[in-house]
PDB file of N, CA and C in Angstrom:
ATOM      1  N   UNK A   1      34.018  15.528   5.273  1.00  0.00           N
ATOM      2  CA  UNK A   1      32.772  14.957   5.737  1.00  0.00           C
ATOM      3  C   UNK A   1      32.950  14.471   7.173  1.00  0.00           C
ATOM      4  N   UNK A   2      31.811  14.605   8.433  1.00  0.00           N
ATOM      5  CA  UNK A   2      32.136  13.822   9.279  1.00  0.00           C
ATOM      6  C   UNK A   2      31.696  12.864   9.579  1.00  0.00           C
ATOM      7  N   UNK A   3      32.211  11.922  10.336  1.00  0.00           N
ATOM      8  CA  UNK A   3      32.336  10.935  10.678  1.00  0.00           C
ATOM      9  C   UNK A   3      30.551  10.443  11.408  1.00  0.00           C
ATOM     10  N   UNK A   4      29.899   9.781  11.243  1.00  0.00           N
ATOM     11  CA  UNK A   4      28.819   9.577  11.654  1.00  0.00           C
ATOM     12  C   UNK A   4      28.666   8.779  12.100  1.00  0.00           C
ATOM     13  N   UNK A   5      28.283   8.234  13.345  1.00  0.00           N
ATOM     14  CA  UNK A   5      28.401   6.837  14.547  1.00  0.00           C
ATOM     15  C   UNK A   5      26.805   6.723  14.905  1.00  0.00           C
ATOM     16  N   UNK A   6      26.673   5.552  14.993  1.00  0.00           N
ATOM     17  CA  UNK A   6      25.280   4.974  16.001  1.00  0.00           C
ATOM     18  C   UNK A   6      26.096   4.695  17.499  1.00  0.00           C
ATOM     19  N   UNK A   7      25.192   4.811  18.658  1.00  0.00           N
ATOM     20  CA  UNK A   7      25.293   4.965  20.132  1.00  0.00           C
ATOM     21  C   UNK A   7      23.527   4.974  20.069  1.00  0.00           C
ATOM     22  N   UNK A   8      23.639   3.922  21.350  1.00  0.00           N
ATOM     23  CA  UNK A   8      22.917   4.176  22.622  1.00  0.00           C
ATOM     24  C   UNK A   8      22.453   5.362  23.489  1.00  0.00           C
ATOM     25  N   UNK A   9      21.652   6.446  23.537  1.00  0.00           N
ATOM     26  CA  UNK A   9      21.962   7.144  24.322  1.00  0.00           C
ATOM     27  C   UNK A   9      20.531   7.212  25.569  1.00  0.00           C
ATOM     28  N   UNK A  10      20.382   7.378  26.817  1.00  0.00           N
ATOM     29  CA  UNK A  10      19.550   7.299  27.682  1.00  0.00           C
ATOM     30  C   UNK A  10      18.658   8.335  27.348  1.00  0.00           C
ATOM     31  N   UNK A  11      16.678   7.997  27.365  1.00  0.00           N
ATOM     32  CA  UNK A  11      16.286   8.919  27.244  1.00  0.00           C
ATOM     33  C   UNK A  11      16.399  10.225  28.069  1.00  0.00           C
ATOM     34  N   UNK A  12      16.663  10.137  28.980  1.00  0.00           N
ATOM     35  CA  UNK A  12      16.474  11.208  29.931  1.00  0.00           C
ATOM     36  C   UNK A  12      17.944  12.311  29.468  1.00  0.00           C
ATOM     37  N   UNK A  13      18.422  12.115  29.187  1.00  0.00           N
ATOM     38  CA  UNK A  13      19.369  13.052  28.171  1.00  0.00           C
ATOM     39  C   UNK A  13      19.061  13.721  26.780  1.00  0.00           C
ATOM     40  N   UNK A  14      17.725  13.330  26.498  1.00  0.00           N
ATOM     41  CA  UNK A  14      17.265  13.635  25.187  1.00  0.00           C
ATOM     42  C   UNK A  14      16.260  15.357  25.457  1.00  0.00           C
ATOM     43  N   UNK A  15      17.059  16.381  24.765  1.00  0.00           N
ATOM     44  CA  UNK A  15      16.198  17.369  24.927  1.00  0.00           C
ATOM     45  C   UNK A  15      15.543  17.736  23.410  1.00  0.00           C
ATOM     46  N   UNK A  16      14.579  18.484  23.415  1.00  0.00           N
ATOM     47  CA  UNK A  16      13.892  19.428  21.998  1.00  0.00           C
ATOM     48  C   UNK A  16      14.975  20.398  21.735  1.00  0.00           C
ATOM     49  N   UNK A  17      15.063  20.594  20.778  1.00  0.00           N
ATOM     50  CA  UNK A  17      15.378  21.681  19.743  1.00  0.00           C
ATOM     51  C   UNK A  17      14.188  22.693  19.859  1.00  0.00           C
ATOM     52  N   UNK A  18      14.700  23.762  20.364  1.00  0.00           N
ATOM     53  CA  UNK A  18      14.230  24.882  20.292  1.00  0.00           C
ATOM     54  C   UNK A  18      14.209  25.537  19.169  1.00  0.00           C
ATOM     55  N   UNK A  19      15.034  25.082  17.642  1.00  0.00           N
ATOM     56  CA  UNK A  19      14.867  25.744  16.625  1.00  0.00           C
ATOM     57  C   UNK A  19      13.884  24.865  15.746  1.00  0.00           C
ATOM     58  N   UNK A  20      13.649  23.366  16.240  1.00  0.00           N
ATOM     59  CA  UNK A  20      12.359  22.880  15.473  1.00  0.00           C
ATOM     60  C   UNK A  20      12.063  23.868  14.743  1.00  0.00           C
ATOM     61  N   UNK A  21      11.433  22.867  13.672  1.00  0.00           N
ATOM     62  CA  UNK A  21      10.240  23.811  12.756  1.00  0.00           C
ATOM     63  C   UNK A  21       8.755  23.258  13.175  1.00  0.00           C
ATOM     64  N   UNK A  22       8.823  21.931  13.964  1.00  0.00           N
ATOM     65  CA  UNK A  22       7.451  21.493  14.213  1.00  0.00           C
ATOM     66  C   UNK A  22       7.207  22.375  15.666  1.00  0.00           C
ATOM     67  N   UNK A  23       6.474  23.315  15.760  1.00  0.00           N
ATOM     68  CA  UNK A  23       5.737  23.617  16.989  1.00  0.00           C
ATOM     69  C   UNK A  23       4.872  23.047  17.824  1.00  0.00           C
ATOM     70  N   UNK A  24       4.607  21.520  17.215  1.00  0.00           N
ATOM     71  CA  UNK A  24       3.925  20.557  18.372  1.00  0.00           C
ATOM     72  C   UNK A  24       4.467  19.954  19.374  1.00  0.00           C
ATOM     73  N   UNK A  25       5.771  19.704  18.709  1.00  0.00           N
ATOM     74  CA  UNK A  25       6.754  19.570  20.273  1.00  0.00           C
ATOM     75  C   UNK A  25       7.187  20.497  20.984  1.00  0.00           C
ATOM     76  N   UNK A  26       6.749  21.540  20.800  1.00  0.00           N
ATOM     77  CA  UNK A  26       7.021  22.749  22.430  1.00  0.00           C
ATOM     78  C   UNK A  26       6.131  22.383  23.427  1.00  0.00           C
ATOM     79  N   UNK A  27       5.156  21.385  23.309  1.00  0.00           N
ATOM     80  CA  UNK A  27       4.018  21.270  24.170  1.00  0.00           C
ATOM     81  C   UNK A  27       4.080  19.606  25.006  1.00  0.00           C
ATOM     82  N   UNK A  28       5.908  19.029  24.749  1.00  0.00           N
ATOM     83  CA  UNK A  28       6.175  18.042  25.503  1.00  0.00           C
ATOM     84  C   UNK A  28       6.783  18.291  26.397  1.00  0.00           C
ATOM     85  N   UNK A  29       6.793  17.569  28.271  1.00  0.00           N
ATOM     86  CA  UNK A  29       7.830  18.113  28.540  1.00  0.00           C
ATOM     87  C   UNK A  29       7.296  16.431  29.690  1.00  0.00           C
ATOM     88  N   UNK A  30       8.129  16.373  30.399  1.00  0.00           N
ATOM     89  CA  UNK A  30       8.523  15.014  30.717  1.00  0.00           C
ATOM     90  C   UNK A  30       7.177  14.242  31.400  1.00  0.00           C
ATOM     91  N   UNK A  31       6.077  15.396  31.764  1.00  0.00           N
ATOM     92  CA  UNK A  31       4.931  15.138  32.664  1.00  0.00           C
ATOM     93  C   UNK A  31       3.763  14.485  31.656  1.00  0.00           C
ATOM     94  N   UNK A  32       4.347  15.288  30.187  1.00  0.00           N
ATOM     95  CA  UNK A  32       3.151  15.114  29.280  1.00  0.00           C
ATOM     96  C   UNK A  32       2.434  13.522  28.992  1.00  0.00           C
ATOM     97  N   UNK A  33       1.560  13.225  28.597  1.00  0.00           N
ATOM     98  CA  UNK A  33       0.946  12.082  28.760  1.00  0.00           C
ATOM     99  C   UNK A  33       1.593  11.123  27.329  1.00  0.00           C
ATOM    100  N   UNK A  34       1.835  12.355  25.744  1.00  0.00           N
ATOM    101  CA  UNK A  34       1.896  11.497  25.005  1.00  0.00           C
ATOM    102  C   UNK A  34       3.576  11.460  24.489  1.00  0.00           C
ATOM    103  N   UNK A  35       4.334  12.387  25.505  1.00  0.00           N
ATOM    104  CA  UNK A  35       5.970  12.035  25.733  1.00  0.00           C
ATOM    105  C   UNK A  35       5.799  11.353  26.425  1.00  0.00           C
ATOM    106  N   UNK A  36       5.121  10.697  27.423  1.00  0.00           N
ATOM    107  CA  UNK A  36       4.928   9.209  27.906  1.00  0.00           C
ATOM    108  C   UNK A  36       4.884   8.355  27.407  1.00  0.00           C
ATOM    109  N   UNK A  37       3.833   8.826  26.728  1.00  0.00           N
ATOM    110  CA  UNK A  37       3.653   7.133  25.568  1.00  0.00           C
ATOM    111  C   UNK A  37       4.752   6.701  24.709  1.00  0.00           C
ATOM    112  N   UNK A  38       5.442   8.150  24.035  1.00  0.00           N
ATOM    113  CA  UNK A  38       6.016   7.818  23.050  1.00  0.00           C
ATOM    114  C   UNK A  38       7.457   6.869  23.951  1.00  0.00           C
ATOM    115  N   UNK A  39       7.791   7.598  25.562  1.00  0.00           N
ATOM    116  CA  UNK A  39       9.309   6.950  26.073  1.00  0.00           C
ATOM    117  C   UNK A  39       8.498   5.536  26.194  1.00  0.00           C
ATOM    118  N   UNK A  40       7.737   4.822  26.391  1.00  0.00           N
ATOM    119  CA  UNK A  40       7.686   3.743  26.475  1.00  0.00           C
ATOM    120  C   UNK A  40       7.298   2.667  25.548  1.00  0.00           C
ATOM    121  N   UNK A  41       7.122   3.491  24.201  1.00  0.00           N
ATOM    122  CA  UNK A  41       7.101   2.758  23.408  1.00  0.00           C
ATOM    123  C   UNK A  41       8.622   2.617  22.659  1.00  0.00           C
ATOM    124  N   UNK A  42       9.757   3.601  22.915  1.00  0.00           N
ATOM    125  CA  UNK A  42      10.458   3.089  23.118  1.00  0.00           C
ATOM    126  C   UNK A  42      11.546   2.141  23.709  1.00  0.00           C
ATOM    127  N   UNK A  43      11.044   2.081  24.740  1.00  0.00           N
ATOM    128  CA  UNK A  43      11.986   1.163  25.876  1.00  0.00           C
ATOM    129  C   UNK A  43      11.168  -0.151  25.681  1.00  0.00           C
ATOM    130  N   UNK A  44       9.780  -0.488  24.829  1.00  0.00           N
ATOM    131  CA  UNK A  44       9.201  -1.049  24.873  1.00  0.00           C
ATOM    132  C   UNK A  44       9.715  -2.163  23.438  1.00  0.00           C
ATOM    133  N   UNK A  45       9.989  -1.439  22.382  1.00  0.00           N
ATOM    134  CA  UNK A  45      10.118  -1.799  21.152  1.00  0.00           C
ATOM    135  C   UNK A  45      11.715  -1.584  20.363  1.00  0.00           C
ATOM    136  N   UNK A  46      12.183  -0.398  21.523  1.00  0.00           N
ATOM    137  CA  UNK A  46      13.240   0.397  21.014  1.00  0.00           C
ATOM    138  C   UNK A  46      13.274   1.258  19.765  1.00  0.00           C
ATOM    139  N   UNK A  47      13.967   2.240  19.497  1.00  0.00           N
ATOM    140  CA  UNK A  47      13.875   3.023  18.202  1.00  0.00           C
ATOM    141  C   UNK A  47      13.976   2.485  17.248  1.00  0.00           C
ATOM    142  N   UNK A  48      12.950   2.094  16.071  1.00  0.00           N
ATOM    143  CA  UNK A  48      12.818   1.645  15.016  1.00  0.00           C
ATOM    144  C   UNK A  48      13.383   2.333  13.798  1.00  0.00           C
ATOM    145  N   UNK A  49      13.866   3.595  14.055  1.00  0.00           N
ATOM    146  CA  UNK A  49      14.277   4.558  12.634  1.00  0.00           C
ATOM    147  C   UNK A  49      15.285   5.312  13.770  1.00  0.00           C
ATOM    148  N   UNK A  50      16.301   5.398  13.703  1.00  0.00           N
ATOM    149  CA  UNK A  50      17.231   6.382  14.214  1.00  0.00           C
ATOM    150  C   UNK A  50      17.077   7.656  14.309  1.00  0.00           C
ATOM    151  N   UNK A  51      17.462   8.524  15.022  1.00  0.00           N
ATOM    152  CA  UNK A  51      17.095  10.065  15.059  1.00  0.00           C
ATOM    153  C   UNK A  51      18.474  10.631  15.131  1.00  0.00           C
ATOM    154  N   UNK A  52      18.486  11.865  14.878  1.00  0.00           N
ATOM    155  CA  UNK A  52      19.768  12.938  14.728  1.00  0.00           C
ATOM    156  C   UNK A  52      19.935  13.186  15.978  1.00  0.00           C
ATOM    157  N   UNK A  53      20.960  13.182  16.604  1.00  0.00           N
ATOM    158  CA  UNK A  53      21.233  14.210  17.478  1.00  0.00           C
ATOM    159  C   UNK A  53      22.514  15.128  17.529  1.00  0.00           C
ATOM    160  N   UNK A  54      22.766  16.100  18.703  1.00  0.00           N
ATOM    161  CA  UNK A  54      23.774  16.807  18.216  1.00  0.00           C
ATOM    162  C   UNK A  54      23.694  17.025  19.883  1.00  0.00           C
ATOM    163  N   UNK A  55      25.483  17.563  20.706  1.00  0.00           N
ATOM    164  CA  UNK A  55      25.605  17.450  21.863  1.00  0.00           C
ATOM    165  C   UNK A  55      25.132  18.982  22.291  1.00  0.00           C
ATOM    166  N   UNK A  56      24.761  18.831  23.217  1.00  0.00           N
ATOM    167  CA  UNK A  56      24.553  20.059  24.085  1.00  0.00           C
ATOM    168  C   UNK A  56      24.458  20.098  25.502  1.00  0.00           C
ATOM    169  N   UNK A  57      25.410  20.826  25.992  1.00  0.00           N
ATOM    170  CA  UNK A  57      26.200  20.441  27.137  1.00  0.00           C
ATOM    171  C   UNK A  57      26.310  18.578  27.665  1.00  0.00           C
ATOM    172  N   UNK A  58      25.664  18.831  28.844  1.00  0.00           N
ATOM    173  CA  UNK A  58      25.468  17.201  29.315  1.00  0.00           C
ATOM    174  C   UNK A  58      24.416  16.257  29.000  1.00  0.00           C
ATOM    175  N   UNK A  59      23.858  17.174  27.590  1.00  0.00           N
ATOM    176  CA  UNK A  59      22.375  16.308  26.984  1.00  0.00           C
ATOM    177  C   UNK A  59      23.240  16.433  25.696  1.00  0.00           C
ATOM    178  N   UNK A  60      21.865  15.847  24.880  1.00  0.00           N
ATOM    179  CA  UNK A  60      21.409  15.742  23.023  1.00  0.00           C
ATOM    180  C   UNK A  60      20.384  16.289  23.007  1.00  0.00           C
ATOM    181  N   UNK A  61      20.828  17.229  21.725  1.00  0.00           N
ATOM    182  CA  UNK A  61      19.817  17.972  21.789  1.00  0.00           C
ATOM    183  C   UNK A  61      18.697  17.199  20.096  1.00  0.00           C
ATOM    184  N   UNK A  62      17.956  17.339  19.921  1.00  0.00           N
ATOM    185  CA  UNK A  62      17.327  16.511  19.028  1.00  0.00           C
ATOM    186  C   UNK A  62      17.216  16.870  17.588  1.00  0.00           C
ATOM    187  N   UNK A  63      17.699  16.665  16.857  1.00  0.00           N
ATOM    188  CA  UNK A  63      17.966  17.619  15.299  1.00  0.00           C
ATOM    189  C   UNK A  63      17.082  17.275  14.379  1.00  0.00           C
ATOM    190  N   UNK A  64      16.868  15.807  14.084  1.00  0.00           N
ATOM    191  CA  UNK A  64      16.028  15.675  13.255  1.00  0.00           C
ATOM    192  C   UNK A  64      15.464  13.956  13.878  1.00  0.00           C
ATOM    193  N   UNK A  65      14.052  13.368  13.798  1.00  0.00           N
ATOM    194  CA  UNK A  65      13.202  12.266  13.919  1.00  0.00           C
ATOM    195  C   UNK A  65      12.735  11.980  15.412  1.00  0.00           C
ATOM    196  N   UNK A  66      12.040  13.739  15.448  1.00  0.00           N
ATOM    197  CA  UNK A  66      11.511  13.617  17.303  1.00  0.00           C
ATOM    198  C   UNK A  66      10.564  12.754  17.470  1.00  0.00           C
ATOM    199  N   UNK A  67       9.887  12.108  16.195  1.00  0.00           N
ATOM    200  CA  UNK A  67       8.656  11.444  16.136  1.00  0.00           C
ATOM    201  C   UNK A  67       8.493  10.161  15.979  1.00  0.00           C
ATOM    202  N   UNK A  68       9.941   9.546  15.680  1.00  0.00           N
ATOM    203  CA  UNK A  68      10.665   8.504  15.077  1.00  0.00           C
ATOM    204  C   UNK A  68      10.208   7.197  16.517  1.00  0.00           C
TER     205      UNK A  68
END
């Protein structure tokens, strides 16, 4: 089994999963109004439910709770 850690990580390192199954997030991208809302309701409140991530190159790429 591996080892599973909580971290901090900066949004701006946070990318989509291109293998999503939700196709509503192909239609965020940093300009969008309600990937706006959502980064500042995190920096605002911070992440209330943790999300998956997994590394990809010098980002995270987002695996599972893009909505979180």
């Amino acid at each position: 089994m591996k080892k599973t850690e909580t971290k901090n990580i900066d949004l701006e390192k946070l990318v989509f999963s291109k293998t999503s199954p939700r196709t509503i997030i192909e239609k965020f991208n940093s300009a969008d109004p309600d990937f706006i809302e959502l980064c500042s309701s995190v920096k605002q409140h911070g992440v209330i439910q943790n999300i998956l991530v997994r590394p990809a190159g010098k980002k995270f790429e987002i695996v599972d709770g893009e909505r979180r």
